[in-house]
PDB file of N, CA and C in Angstrom:
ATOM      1  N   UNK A   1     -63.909   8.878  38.703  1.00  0.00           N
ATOM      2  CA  UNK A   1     -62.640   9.070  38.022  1.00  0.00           C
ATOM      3  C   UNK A   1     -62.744   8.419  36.645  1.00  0.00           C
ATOM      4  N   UNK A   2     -62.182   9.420  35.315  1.00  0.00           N
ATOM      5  CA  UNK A   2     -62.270   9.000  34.099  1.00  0.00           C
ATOM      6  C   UNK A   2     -61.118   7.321  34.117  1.00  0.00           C
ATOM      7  N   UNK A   3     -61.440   6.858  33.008  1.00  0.00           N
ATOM      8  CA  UNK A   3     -60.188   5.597  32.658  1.00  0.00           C
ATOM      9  C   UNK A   3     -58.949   6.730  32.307  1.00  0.00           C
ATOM     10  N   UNK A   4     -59.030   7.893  31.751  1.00  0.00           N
ATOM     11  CA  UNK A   4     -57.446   8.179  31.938  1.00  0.00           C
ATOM     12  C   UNK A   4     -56.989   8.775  33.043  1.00  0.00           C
ATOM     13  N   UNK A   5     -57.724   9.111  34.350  1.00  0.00           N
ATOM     14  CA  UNK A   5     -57.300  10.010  35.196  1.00  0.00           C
ATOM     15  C   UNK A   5     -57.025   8.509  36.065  1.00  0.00           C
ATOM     16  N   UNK A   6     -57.370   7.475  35.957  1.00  0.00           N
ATOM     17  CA  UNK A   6     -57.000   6.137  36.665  1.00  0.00           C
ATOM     18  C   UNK A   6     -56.126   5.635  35.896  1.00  0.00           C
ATOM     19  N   UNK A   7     -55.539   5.441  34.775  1.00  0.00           N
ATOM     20  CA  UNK A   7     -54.586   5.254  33.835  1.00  0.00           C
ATOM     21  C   UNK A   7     -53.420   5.938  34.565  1.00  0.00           C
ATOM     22  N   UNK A   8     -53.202   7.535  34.422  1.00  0.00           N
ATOM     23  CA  UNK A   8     -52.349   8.297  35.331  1.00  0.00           C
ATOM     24  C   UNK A   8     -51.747   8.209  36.340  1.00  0.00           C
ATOM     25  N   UNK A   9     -52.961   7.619  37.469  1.00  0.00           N
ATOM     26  CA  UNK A   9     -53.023   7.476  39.300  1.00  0.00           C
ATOM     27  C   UNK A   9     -51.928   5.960  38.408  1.00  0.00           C
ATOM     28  N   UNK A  10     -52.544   5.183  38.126  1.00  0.00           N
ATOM     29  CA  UNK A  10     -51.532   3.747  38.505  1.00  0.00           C
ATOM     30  C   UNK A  10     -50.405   3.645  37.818  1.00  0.00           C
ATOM     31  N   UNK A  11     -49.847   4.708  37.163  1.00  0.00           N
ATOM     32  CA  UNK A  11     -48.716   5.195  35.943  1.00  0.00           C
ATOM     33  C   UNK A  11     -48.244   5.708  37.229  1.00  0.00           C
ATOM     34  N   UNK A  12     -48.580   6.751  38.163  1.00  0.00           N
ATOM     35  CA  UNK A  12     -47.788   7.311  38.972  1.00  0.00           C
ATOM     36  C   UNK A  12     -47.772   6.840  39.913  1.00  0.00           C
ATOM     37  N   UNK A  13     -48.475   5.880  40.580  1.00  0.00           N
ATOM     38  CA  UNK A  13     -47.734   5.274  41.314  1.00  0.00           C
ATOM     39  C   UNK A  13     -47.292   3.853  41.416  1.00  0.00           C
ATOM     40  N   UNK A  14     -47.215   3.556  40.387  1.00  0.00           N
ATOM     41  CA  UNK A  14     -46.190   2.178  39.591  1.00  0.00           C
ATOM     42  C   UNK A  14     -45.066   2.997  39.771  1.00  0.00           C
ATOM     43  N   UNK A  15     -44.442   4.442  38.643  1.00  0.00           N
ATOM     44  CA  UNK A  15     -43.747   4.803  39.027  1.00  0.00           C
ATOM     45  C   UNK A  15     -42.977   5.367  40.636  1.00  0.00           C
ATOM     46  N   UNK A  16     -43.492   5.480  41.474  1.00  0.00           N
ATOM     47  CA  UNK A  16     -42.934   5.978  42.772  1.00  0.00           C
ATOM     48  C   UNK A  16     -42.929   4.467  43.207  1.00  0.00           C
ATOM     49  N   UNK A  17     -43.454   3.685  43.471  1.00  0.00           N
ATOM     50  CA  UNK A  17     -43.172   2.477  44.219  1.00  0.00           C
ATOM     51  C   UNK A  17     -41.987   1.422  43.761  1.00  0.00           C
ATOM     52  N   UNK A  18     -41.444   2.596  42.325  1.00  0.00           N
ATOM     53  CA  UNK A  18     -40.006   1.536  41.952  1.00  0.00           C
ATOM     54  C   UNK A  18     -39.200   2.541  42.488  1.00  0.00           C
ATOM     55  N   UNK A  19     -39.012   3.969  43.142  1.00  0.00           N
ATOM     56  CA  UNK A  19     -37.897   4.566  43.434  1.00  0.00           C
ATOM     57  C   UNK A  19     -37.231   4.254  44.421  1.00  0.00           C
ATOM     58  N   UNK A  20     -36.108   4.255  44.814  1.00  0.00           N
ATOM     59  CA  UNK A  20     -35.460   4.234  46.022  1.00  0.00           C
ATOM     60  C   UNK A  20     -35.761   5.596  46.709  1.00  0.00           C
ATOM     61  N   UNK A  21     -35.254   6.861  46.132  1.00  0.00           N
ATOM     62  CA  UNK A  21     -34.891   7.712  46.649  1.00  0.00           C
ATOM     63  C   UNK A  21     -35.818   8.790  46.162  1.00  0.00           C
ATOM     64  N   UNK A  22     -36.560   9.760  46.778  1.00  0.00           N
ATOM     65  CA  UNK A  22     -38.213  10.277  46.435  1.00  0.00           C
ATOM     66  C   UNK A  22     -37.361  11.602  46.000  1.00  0.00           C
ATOM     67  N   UNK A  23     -36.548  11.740  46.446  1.00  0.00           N
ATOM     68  CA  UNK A  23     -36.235  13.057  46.760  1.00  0.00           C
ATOM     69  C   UNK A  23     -35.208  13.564  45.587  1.00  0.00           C
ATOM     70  N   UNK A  24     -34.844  12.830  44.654  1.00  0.00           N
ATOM     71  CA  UNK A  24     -33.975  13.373  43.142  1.00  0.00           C
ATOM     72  C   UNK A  24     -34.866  13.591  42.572  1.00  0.00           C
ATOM     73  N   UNK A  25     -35.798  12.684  42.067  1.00  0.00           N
ATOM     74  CA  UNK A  25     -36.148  12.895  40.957  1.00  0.00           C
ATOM     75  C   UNK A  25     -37.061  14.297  40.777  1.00  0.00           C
ATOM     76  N   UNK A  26     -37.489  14.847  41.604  1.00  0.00           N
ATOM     77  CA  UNK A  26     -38.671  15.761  41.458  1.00  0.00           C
ATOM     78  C   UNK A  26     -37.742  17.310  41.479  1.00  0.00           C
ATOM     79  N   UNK A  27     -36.292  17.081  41.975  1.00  0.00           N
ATOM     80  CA  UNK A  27     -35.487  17.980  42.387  1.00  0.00           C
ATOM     81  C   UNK A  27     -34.868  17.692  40.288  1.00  0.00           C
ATOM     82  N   UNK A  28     -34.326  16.627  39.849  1.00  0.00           N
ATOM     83  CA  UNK A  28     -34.707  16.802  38.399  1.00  0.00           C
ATOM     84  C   UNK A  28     -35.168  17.457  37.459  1.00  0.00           C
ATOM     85  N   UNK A  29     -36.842  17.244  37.853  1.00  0.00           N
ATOM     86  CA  UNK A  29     -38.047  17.637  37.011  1.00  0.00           C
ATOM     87  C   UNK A  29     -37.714  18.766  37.099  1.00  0.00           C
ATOM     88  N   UNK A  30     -37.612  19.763  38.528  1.00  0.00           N
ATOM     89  CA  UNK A  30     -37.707  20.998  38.710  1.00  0.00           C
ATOM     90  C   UNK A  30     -35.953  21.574  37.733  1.00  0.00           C
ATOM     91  N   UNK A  31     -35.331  20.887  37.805  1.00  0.00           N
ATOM     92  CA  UNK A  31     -34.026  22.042  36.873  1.00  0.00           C
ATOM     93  C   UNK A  31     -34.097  21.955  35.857  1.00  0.00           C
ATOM     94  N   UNK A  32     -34.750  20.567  35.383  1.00  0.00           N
ATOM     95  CA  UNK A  32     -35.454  20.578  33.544  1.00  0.00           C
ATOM     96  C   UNK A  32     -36.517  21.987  33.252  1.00  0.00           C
ATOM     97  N   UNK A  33     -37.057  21.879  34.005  1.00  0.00           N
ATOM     98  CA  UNK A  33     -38.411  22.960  34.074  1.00  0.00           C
ATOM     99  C   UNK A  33     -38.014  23.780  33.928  1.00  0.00           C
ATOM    100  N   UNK A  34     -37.003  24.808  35.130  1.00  0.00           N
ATOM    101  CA  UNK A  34     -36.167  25.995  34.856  1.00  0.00           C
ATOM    102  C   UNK A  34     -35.748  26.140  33.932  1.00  0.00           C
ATOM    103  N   UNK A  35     -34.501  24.908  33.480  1.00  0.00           N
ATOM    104  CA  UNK A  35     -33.917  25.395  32.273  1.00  0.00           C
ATOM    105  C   UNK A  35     -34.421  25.500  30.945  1.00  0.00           C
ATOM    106  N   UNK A  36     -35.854  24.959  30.962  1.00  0.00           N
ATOM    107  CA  UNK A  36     -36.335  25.623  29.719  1.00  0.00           C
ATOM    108  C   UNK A  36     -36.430  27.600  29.585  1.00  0.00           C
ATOM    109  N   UNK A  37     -37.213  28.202  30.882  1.00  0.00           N
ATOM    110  CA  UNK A  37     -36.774  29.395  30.908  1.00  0.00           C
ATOM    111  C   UNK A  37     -35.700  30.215  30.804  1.00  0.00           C
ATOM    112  N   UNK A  38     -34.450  29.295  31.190  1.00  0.00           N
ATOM    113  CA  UNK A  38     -33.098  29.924  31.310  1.00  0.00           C
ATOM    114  C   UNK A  38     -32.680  30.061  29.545  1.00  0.00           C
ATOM    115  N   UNK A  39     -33.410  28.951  29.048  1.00  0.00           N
ATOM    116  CA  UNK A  39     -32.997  28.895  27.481  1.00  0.00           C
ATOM    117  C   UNK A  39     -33.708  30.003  27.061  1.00  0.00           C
ATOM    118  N   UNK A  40     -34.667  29.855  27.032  1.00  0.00           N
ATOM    119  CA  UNK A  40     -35.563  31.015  26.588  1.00  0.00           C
ATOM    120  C   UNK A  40     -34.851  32.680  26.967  1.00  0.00           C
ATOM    121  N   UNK A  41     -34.578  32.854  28.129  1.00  0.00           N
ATOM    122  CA  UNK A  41     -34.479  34.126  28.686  1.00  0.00           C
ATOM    123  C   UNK A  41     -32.473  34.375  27.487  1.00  0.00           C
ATOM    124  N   UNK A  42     -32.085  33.116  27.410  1.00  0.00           N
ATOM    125  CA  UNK A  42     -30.920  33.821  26.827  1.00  0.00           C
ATOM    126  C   UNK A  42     -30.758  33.665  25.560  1.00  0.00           C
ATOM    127  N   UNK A  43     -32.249  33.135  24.771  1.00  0.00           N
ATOM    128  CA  UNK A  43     -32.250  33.470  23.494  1.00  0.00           C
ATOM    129  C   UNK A  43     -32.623  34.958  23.144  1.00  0.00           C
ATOM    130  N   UNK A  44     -33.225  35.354  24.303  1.00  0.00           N
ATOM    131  CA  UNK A  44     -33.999  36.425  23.761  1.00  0.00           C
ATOM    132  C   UNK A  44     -32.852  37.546  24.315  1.00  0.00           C
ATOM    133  N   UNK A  45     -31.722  37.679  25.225  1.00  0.00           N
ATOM    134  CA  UNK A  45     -30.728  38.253  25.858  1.00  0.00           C
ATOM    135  C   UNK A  45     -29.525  37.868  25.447  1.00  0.00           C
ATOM    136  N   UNK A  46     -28.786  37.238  24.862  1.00  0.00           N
ATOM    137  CA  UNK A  46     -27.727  36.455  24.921  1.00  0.00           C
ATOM    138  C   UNK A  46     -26.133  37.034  25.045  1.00  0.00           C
ATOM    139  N   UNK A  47     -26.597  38.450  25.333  1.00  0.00           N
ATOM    140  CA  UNK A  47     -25.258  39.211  26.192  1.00  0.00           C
ATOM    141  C   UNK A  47     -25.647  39.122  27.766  1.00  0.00           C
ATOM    142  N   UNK A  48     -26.771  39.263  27.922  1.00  0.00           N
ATOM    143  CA  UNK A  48     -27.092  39.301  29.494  1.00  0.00           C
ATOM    144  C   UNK A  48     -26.044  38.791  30.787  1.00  0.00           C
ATOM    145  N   UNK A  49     -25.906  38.905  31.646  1.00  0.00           N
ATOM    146  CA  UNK A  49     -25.744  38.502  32.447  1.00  0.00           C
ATOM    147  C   UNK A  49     -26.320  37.488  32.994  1.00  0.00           C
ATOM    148  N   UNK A  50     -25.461  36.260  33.759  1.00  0.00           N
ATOM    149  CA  UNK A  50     -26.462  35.442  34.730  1.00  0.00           C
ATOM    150  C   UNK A  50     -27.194  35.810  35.417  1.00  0.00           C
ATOM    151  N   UNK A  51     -27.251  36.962  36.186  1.00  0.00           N
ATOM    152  CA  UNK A  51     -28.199  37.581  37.334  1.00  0.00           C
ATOM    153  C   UNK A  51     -29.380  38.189  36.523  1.00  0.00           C
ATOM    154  N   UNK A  52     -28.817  38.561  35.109  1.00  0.00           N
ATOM    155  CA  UNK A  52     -30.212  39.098  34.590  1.00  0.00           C
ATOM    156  C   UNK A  52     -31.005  37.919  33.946  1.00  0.00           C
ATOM    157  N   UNK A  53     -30.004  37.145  33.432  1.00  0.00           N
ATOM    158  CA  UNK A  53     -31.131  35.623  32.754  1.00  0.00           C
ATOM    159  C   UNK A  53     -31.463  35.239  33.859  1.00  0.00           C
ATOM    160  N   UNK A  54     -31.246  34.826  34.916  1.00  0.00           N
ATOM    161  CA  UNK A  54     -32.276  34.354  36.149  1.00  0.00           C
ATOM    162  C   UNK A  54     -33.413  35.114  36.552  1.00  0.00           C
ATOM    163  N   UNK A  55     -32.944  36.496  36.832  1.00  0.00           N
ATOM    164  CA  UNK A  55     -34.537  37.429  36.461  1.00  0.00           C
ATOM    165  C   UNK A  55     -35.313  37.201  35.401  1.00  0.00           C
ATOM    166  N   UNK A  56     -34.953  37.115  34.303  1.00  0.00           N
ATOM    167  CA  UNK A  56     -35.510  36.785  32.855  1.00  0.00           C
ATOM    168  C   UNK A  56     -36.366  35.458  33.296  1.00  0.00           C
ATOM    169  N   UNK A  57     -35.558  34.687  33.605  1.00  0.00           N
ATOM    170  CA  UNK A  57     -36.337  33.246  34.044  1.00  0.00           C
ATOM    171  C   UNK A  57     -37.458  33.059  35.143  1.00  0.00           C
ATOM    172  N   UNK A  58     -36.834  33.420  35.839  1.00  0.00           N
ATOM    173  CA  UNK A  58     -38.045  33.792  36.964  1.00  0.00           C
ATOM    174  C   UNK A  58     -38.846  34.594  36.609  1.00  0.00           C
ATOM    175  N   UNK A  59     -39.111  35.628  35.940  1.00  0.00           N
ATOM    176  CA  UNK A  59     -39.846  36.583  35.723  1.00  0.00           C
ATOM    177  C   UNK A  59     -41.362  35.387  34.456  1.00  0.00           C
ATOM    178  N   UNK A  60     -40.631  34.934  33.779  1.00  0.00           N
ATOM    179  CA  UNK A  60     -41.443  33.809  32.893  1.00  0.00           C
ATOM    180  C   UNK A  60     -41.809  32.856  33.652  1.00  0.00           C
ATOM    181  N   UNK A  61     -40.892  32.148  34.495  1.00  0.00           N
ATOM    182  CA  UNK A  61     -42.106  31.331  35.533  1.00  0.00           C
ATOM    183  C   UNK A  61     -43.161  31.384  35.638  1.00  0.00           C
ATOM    184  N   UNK A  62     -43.098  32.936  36.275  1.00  0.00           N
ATOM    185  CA  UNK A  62     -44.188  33.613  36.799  1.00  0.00           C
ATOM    186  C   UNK A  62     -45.527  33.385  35.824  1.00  0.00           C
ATOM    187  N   UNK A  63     -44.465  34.082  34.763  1.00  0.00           N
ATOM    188  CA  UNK A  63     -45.929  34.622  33.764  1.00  0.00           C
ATOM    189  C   UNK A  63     -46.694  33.092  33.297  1.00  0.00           C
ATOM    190  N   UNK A  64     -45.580  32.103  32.876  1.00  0.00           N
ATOM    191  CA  UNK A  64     -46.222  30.988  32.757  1.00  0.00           C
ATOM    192  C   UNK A  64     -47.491  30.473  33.733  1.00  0.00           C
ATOM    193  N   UNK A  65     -46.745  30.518  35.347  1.00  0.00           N
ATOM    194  CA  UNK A  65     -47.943  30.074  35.966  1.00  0.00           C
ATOM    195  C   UNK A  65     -49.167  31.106  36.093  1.00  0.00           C
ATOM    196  N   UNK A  66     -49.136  32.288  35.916  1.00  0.00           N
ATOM    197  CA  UNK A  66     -50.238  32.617  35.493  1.00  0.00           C
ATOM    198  C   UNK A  66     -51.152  32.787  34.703  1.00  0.00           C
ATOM    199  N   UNK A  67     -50.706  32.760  33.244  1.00  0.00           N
ATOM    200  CA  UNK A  67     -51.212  32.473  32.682  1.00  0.00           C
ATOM    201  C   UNK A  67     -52.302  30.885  32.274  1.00  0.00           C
ATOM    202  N   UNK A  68     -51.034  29.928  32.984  1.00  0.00           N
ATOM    203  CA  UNK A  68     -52.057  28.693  33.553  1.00  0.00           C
ATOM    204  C   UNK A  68     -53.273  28.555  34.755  1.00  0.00           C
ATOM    205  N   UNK A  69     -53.190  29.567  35.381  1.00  0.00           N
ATOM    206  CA  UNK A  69     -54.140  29.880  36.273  1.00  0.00           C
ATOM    207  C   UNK A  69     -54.986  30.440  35.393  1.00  0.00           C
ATOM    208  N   UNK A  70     -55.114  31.474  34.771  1.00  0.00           N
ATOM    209  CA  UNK A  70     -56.068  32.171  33.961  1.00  0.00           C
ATOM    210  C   UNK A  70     -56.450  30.606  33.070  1.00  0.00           C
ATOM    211  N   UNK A  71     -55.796  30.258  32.472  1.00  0.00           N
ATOM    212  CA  UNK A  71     -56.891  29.315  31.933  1.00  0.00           C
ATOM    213  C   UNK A  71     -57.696  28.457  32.719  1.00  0.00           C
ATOM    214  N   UNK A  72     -57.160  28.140  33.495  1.00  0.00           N
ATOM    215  CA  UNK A  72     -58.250  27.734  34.879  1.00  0.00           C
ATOM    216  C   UNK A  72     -59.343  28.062  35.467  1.00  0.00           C
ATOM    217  N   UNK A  73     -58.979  29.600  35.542  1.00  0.00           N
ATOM    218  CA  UNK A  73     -60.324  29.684  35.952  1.00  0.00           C
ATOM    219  C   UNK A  73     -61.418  30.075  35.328  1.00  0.00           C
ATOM    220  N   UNK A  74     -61.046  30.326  33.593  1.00  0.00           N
ATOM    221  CA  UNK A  74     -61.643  29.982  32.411  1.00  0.00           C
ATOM    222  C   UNK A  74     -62.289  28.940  32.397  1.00  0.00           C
ATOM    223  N   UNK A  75     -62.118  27.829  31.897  1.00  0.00           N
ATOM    224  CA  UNK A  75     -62.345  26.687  32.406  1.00  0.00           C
ATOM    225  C   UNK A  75     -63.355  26.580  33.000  1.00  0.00           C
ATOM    226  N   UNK A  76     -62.907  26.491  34.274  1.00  0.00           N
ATOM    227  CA  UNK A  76     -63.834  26.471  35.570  1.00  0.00           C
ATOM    228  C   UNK A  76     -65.275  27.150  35.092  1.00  0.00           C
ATOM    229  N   UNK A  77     -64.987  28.047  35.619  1.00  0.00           N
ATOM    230  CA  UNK A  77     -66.317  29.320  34.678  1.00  0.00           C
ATOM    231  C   UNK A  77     -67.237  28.546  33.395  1.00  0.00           C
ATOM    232  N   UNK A  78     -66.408  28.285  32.652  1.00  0.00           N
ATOM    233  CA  UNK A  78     -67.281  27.837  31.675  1.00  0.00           C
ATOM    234  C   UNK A  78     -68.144  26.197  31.940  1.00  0.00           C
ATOM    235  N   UNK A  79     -67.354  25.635  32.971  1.00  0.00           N
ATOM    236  CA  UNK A  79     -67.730  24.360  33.341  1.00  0.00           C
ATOM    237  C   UNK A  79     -69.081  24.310  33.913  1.00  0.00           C
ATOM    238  N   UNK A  80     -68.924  25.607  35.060  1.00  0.00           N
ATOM    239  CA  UNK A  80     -70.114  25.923  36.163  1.00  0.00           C
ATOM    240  C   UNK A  80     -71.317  26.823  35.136  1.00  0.00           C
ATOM    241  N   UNK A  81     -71.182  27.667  33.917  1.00  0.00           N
ATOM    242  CA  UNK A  81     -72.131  27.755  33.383  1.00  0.00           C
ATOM    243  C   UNK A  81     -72.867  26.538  32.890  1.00  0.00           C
ATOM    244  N   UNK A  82     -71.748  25.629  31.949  1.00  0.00           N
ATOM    245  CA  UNK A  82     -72.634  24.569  31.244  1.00  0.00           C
ATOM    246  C   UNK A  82     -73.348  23.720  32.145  1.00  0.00           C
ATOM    247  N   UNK A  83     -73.116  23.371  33.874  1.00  0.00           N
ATOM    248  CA  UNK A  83     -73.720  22.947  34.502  1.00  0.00           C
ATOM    249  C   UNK A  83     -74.869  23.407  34.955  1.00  0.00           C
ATOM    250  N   UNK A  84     -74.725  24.822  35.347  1.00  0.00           N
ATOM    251  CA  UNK A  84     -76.222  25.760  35.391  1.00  0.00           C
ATOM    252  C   UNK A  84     -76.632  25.499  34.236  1.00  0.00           C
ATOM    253  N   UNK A  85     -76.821  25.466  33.513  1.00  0.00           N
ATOM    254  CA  UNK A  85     -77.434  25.624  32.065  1.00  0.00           C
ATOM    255  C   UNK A  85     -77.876  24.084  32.205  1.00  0.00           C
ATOM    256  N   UNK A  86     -77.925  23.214  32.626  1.00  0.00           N
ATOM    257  CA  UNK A  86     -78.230  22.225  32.115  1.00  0.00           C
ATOM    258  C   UNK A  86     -78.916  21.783  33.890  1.00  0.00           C
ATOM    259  N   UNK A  87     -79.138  22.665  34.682  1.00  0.00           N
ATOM    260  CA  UNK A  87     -79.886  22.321  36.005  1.00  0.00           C
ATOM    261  C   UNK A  87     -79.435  21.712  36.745  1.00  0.00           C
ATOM    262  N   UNK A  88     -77.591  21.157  36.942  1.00  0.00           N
ATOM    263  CA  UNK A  88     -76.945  20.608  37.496  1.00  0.00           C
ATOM    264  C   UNK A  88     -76.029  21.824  38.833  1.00  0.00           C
ATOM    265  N   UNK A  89     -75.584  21.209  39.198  1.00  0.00           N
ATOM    266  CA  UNK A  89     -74.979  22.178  41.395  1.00  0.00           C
ATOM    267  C   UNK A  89     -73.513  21.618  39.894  1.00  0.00           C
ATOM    268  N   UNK A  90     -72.341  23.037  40.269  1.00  0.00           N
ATOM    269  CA  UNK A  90     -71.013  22.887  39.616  1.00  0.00           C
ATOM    270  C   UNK A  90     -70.599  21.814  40.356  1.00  0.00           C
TER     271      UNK A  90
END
C-alpha cells in the first residue's frame, strides 16, 4: 500500500470511529450525489417535469458510472500491457 492509499485507510477510519450513527451520513453523500444530476438534468430541461428530471437524472447516473467503468478498464489494460512489457504477471 502507497503512503497515500494508507493516508486515506486512516482518514477513513479516524473518520467512522468518531460517528455515532453509520447510517446518515452515507444516506447524505448519496442525495448530494443525486442532486448534482437533478441540477444538471434541470438546467438542461427547466420546464420538465419532476418525473422527467428524475429520468434525466437517473439516466446520467448511469452514463456517469459508465463511463467510469470505461476508464477502468482502460486503465487496467494499459497497466497489464506495461507489465507484460516489462516481464512482470499483471
Amino acid at each position: 500500500m502507497d503512503k497515500y492509499a494508507a493516508a486515506g485507510q486512516l482518514g477513513g477510519l479516524t473518520r467512522w470511529a468518531k460517528e455515532p450513527d453509520r447510517q446518515t451520513q452515507p444516506r447524505i453523500a448519496n442525495t448530494a450525489f443525486m442532486e448534482r444530476f437533478e441540477r444538471e438534468a434541470r438546467e438542461l430541461a427547466p420546464d420538465a417535469t419532476d418525473e422527467i428530471i428524475a429520468k434525466m437524472a437517473d439516466a446520467a447516473k448511469r452514463l456517469y458510472f459508465a463511463r467510469l467503468a470505461h476508464r477502468s478498464v482502460k486503465a487496467r489494460r494499459a497497466a497489464a500491457r506495461a507489465a507484460a512489457a516489462e516481464g512482470e504477471a499483471p
